[in-house]
C-alpha atoms as a PDB file:
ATOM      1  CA  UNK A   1      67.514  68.498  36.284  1.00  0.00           C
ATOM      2  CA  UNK A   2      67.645  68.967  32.690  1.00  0.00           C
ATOM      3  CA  UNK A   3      71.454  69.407  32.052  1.00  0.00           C
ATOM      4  CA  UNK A   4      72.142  66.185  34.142  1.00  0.00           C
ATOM      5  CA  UNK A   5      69.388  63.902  32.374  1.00  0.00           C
ATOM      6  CA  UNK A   6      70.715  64.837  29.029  1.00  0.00           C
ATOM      7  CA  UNK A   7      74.170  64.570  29.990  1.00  0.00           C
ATOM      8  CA  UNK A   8      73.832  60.942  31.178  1.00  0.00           C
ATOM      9  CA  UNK A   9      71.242  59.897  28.287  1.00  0.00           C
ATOM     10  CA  UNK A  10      74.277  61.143  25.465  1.00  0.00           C
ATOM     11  CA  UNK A  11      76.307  59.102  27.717  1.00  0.00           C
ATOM     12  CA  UNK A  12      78.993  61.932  28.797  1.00  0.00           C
ATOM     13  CA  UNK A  13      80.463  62.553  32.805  1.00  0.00           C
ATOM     14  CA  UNK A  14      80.718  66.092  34.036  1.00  0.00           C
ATOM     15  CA  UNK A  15      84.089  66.110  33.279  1.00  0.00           C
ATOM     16  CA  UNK A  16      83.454  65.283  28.922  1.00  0.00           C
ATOM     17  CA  UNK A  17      80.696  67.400  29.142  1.00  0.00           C
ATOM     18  CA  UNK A  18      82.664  70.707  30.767  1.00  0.00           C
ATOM     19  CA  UNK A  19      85.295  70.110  28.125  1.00  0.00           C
ATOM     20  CA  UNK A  20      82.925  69.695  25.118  1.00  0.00           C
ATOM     21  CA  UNK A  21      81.028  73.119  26.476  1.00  0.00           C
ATOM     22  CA  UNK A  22      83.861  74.925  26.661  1.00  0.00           C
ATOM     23  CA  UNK A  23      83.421  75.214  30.458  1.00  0.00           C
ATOM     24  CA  UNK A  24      84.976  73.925  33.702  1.00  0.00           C
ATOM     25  CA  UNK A  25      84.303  70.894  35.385  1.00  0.00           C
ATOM     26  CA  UNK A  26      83.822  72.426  38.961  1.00  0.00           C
ATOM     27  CA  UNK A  27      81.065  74.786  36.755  1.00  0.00           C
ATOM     28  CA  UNK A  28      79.117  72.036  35.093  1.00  0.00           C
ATOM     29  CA  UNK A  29      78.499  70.161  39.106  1.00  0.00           C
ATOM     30  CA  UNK A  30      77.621  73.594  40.803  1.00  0.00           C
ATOM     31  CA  UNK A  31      74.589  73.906  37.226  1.00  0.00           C
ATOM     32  CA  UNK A  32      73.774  70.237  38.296  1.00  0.00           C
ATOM     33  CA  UNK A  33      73.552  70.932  41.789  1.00  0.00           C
ATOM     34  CA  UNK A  34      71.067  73.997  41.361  1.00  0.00           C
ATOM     35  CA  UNK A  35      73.626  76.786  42.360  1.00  0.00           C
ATOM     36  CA  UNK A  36      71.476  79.630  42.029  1.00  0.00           C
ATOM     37  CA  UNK A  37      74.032  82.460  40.917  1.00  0.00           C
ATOM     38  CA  UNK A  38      75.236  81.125  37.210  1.00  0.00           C
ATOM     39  CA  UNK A  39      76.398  82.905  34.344  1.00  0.00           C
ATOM     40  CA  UNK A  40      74.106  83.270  32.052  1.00  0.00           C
ATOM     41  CA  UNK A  41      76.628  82.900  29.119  1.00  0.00           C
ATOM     42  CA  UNK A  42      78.053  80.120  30.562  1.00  0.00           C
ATOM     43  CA  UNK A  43      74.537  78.511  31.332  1.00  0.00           C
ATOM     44  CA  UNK A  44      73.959  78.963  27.747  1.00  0.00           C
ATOM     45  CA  UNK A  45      77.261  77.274  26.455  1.00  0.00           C
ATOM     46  CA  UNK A  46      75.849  73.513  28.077  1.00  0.00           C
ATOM     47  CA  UNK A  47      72.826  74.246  26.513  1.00  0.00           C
ATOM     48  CA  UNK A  48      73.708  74.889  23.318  1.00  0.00           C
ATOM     49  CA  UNK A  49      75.201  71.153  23.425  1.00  0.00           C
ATOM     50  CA  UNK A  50      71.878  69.648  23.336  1.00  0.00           C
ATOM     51  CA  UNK A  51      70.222  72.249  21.234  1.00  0.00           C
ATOM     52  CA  UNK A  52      68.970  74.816  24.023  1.00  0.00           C
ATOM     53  CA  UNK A  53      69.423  77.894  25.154  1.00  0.00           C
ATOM     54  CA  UNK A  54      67.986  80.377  28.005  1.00  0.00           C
ATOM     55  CA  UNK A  55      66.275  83.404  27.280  1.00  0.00           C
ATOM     56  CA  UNK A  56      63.715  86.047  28.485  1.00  0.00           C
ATOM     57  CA  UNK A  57      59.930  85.466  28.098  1.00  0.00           C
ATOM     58  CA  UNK A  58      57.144  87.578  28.861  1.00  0.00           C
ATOM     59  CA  UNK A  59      55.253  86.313  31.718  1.00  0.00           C
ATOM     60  CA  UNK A  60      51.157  86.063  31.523  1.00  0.00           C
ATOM     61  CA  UNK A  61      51.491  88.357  34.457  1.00  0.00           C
ATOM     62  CA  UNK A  62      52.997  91.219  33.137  1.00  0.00           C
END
């Protein structure tokens, strides 16, 4: 997963990573892990400390 690989490549655990984001630790496993009921804004907070963020995009279906 994304969060994880960047994570380990800036050398940071869970644990440096949920404090840097702004998040908790128990939050930052359950993203790794592929929980699939997040919040969004938190989602967003990790992201945003490898320059990322989620967002809505129109799929070629619609």
């Amino acid at each position: 997963m994304f969060v994880k690989e960047q994570r380990k490549r800036n050398g940071l655990t869970q644990l440096d990573l949920a404090r840097m984001a702004g998040v908790g630790y128990r939050f930052v496993r359950e993203l790794e892990s592929g929980k699939k009921t997040l919040r969004l804004d938190k989602v967003n907070q990790v992201l945003l400390m490898f320059g990322c963020e989620l967002g809505v995009v129109r799929s070629n279906d619609a």
